[in-house]
PDB file of N, CA and C in Angstrom:
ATOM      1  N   UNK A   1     122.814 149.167 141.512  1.00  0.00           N
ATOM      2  CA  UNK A   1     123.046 150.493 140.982  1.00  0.00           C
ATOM      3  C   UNK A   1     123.017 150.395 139.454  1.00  0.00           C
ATOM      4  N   UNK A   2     121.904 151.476 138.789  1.00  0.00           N
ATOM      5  CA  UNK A   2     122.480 150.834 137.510  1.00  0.00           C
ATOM      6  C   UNK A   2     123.455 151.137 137.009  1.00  0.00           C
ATOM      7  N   UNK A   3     123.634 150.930 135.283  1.00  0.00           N
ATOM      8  CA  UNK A   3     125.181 151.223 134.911  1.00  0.00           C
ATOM      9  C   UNK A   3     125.257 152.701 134.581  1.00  0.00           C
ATOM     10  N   UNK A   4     126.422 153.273 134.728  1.00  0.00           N
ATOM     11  CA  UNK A   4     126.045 154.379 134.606  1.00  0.00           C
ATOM     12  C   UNK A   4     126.255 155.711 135.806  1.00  0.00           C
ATOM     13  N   UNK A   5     125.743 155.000 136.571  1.00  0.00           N
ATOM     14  CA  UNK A   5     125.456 155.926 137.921  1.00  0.00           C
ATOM     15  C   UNK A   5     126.923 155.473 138.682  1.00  0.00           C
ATOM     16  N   UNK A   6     127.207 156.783 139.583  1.00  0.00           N
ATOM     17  CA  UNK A   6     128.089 157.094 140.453  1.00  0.00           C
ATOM     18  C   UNK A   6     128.041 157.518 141.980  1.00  0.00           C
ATOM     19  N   UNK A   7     128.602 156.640 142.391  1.00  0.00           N
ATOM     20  CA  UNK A   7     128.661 157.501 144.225  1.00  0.00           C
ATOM     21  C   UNK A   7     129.655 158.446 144.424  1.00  0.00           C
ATOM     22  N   UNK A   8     129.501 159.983 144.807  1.00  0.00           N
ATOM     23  CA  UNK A   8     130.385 160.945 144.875  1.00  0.00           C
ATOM     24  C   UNK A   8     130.889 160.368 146.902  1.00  0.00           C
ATOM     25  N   UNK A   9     132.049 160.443 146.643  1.00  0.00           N
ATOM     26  CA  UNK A   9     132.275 160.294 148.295  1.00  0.00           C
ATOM     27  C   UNK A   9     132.778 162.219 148.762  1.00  0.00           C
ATOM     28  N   UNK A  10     133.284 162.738 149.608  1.00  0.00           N
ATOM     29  CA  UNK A  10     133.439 163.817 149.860  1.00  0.00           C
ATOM     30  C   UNK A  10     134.987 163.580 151.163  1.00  0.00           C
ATOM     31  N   UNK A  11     136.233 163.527 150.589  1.00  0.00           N
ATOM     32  CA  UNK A  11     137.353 163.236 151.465  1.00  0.00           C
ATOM     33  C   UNK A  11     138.616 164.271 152.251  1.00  0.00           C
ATOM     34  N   UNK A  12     138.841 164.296 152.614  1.00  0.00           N
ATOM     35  CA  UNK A  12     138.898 165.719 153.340  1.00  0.00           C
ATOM     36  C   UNK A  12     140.535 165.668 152.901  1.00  0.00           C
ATOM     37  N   UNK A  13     140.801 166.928 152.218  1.00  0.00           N
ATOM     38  CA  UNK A  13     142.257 167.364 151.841  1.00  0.00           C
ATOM     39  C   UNK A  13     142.701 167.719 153.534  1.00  0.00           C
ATOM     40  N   UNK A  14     144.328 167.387 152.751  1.00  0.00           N
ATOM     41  CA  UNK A  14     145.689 167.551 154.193  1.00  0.00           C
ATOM     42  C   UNK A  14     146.506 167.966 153.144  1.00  0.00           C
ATOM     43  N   UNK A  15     146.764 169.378 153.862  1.00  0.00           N
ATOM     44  CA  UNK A  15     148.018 170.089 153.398  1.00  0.00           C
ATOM     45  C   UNK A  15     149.292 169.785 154.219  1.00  0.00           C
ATOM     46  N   UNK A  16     150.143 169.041 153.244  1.00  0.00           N
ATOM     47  CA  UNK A  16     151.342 168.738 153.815  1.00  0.00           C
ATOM     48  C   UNK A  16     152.570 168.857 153.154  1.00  0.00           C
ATOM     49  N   UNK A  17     152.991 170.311 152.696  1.00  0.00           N
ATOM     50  CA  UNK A  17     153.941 170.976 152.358  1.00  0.00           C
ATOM     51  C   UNK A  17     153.466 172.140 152.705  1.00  0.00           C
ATOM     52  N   UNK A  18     154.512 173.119 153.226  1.00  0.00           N
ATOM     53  CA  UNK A  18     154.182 175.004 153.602  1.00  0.00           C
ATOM     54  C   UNK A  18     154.502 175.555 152.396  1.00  0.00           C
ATOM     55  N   UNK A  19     154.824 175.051 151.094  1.00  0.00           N
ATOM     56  CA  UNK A  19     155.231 175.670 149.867  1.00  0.00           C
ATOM     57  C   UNK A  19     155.390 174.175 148.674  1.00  0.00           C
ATOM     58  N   UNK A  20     155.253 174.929 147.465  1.00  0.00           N
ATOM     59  CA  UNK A  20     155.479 174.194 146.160  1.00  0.00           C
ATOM     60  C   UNK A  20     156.193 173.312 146.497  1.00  0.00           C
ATOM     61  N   UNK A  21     156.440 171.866 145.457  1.00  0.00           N
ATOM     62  CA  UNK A  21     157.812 171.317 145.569  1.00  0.00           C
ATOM     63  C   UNK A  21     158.714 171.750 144.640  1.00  0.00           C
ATOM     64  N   UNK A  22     159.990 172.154 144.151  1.00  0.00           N
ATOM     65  CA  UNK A  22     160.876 172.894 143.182  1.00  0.00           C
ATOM     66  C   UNK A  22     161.252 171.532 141.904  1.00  0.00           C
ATOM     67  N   UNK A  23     160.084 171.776 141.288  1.00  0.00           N
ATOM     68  CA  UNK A  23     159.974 170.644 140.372  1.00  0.00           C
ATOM     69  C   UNK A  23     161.503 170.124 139.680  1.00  0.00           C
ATOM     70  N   UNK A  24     162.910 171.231 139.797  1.00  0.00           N
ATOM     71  CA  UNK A  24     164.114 170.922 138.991  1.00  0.00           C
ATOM     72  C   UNK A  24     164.892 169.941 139.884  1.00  0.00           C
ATOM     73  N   UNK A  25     164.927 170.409 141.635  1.00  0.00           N
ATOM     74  CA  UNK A  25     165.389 169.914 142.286  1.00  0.00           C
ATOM     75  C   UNK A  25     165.096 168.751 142.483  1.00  0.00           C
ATOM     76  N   UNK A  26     163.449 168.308 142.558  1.00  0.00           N
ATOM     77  CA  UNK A  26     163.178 166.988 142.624  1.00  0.00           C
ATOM     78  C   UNK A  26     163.057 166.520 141.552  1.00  0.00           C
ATOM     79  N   UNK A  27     163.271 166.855 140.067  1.00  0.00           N
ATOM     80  CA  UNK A  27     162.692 165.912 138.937  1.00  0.00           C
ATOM     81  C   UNK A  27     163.040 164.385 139.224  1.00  0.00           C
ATOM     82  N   UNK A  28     164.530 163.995 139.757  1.00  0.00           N
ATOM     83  CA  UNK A  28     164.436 162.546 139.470  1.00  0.00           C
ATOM     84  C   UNK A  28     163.692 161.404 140.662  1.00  0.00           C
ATOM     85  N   UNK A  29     163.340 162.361 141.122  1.00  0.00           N
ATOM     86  CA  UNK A  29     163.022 161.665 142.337  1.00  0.00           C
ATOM     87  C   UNK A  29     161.250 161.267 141.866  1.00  0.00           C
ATOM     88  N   UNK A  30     160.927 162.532 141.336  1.00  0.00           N
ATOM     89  CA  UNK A  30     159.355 162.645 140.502  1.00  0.00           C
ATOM     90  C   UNK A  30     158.813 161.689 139.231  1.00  0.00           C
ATOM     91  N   UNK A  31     160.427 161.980 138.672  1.00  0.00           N
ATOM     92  CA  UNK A  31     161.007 160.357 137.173  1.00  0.00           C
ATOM     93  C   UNK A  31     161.090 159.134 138.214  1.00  0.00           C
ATOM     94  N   UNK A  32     161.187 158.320 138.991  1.00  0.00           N
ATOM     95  CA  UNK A  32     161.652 157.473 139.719  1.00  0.00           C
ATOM     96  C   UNK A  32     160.200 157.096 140.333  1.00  0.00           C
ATOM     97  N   UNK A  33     159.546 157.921 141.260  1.00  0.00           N
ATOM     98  CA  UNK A  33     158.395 157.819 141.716  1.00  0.00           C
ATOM     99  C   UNK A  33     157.053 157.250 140.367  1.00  0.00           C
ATOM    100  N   UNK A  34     157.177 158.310 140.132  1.00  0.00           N
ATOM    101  CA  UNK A  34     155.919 158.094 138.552  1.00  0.00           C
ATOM    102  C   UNK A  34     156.641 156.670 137.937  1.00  0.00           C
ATOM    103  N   UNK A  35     157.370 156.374 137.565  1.00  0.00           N
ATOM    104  CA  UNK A  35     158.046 154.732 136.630  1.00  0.00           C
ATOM    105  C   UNK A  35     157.620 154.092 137.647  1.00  0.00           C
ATOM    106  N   UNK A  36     158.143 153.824 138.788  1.00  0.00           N
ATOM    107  CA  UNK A  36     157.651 152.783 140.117  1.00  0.00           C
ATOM    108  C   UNK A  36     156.239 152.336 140.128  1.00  0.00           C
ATOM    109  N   UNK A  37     155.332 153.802 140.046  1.00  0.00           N
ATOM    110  CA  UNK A  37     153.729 153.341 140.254  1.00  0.00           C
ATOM    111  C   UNK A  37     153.203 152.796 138.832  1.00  0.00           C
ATOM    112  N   UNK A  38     153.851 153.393 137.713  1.00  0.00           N
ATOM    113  CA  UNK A  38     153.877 152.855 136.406  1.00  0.00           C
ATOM    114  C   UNK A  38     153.901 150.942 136.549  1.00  0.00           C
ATOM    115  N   UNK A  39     155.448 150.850 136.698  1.00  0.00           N
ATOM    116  CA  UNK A  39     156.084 149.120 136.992  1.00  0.00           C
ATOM    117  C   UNK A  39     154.928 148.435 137.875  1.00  0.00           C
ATOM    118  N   UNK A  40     154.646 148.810 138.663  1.00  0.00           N
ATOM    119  CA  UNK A  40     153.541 148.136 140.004  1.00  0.00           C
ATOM    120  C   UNK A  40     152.605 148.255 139.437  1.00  0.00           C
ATOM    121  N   UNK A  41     151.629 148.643 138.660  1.00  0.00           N
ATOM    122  CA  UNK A  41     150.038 148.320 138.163  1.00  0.00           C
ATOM    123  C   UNK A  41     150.049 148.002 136.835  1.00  0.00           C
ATOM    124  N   UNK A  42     150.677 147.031 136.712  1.00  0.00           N
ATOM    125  CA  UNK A  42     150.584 146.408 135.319  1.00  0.00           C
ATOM    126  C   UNK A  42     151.864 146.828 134.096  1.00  0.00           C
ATOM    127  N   UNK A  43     152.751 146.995 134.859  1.00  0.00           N
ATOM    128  CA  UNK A  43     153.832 147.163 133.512  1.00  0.00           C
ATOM    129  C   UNK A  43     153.168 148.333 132.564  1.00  0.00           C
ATOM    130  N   UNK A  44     152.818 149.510 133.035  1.00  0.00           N
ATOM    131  CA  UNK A  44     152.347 150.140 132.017  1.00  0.00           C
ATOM    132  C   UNK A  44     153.152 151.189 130.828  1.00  0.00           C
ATOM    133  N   UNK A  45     154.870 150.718 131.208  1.00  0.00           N
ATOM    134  CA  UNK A  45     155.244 151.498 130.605  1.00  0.00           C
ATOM    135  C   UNK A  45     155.984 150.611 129.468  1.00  0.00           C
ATOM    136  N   UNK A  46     156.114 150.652 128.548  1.00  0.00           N
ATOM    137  CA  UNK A  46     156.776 150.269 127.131  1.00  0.00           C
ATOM    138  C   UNK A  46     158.099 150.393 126.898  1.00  0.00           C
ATOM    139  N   UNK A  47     159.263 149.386 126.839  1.00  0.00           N
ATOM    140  CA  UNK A  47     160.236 149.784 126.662  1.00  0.00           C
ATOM    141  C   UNK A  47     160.643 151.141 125.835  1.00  0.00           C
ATOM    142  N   UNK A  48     160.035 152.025 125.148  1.00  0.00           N
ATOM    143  CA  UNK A  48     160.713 153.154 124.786  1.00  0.00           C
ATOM    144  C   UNK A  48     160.686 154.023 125.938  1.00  0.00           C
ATOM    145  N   UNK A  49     159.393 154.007 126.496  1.00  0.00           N
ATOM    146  CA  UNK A  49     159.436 154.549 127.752  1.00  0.00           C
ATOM    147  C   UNK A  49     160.210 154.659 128.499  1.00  0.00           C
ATOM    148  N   UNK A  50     160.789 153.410 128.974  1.00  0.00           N
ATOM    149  CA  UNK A  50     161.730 153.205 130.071  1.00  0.00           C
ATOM    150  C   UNK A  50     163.203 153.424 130.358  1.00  0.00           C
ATOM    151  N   UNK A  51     163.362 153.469 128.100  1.00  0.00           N
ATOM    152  CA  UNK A  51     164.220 154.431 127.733  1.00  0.00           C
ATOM    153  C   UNK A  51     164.611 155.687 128.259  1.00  0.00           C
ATOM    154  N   UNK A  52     163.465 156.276 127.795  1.00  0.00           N
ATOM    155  CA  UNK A  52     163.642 157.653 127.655  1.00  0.00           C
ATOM    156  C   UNK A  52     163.482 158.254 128.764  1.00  0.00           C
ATOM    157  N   UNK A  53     162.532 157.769 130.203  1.00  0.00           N
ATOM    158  CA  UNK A  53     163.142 157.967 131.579  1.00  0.00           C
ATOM    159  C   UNK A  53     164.421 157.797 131.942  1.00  0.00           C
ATOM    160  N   UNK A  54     164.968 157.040 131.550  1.00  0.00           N
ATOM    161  CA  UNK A  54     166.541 156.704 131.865  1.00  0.00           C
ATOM    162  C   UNK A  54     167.130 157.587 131.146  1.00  0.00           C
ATOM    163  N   UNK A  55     167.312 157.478 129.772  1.00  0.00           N
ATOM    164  CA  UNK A  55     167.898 159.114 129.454  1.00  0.00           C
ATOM    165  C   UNK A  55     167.561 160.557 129.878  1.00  0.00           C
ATOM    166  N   UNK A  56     166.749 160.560 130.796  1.00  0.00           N
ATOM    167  CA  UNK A  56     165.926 161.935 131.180  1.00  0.00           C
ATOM    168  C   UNK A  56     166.770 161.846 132.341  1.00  0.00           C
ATOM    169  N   UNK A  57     166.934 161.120 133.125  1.00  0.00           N
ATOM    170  CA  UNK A  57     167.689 161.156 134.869  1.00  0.00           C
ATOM    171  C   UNK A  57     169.170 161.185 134.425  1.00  0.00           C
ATOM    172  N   UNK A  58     169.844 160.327 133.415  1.00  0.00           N
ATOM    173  CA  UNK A  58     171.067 160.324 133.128  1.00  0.00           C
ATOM    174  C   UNK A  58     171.299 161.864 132.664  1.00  0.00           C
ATOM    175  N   UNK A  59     170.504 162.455 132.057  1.00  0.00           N
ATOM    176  CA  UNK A  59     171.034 163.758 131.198  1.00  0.00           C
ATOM    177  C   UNK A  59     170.731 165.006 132.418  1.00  0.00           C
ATOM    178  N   UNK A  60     169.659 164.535 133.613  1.00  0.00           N
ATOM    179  CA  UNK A  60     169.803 165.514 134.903  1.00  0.00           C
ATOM    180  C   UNK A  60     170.844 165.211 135.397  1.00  0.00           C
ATOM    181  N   UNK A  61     171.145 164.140 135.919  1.00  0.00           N
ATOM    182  CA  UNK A  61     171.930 163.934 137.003  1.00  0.00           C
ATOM    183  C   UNK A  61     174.014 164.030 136.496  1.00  0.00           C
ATOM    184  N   UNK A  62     173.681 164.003 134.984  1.00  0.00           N
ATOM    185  CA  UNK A  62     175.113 164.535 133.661  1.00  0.00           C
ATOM    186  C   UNK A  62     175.178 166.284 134.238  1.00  0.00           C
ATOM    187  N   UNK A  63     174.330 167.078 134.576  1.00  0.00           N
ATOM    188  CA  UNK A  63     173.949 168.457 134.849  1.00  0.00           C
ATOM    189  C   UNK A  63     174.183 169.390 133.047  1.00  0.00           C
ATOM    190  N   UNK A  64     173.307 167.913 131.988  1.00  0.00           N
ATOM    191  CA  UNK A  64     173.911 168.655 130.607  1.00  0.00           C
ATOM    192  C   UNK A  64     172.014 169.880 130.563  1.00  0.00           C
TER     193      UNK A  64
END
């Protein structure tokens, strides 16, 4: 193939929620999830990062 070129595949969506998720209710679970897949493919997050997730769940879960 040369460089450059792409294979489109075509994968079939699954709806599996009957509604939104309530982004306030789940934030830490969404902060927790996203850092995890972050940590697992290469450390991609930077200690300030990992900071400031942690102050983001501490200051939800404070209810400040």
């Amino acid at each position: 193939m040369p460089l450059g070129s792409y294979i489109m595949l075509k994968i079939a969506a699954v709806e599996w929620k009957e509604k939104p998720l309530d982004y306030e209710k789940k934030k830490v679970s969404f902060l927790l999830e996203g850092t995890e897949c972050n940590i697992s493919h290469g450390d991609r997050l930077s200690p300030g990062d990992k900071k400031r997730i942690a102050r983001e769940i501490g200051h939800f879960r404070s209810g400040m």
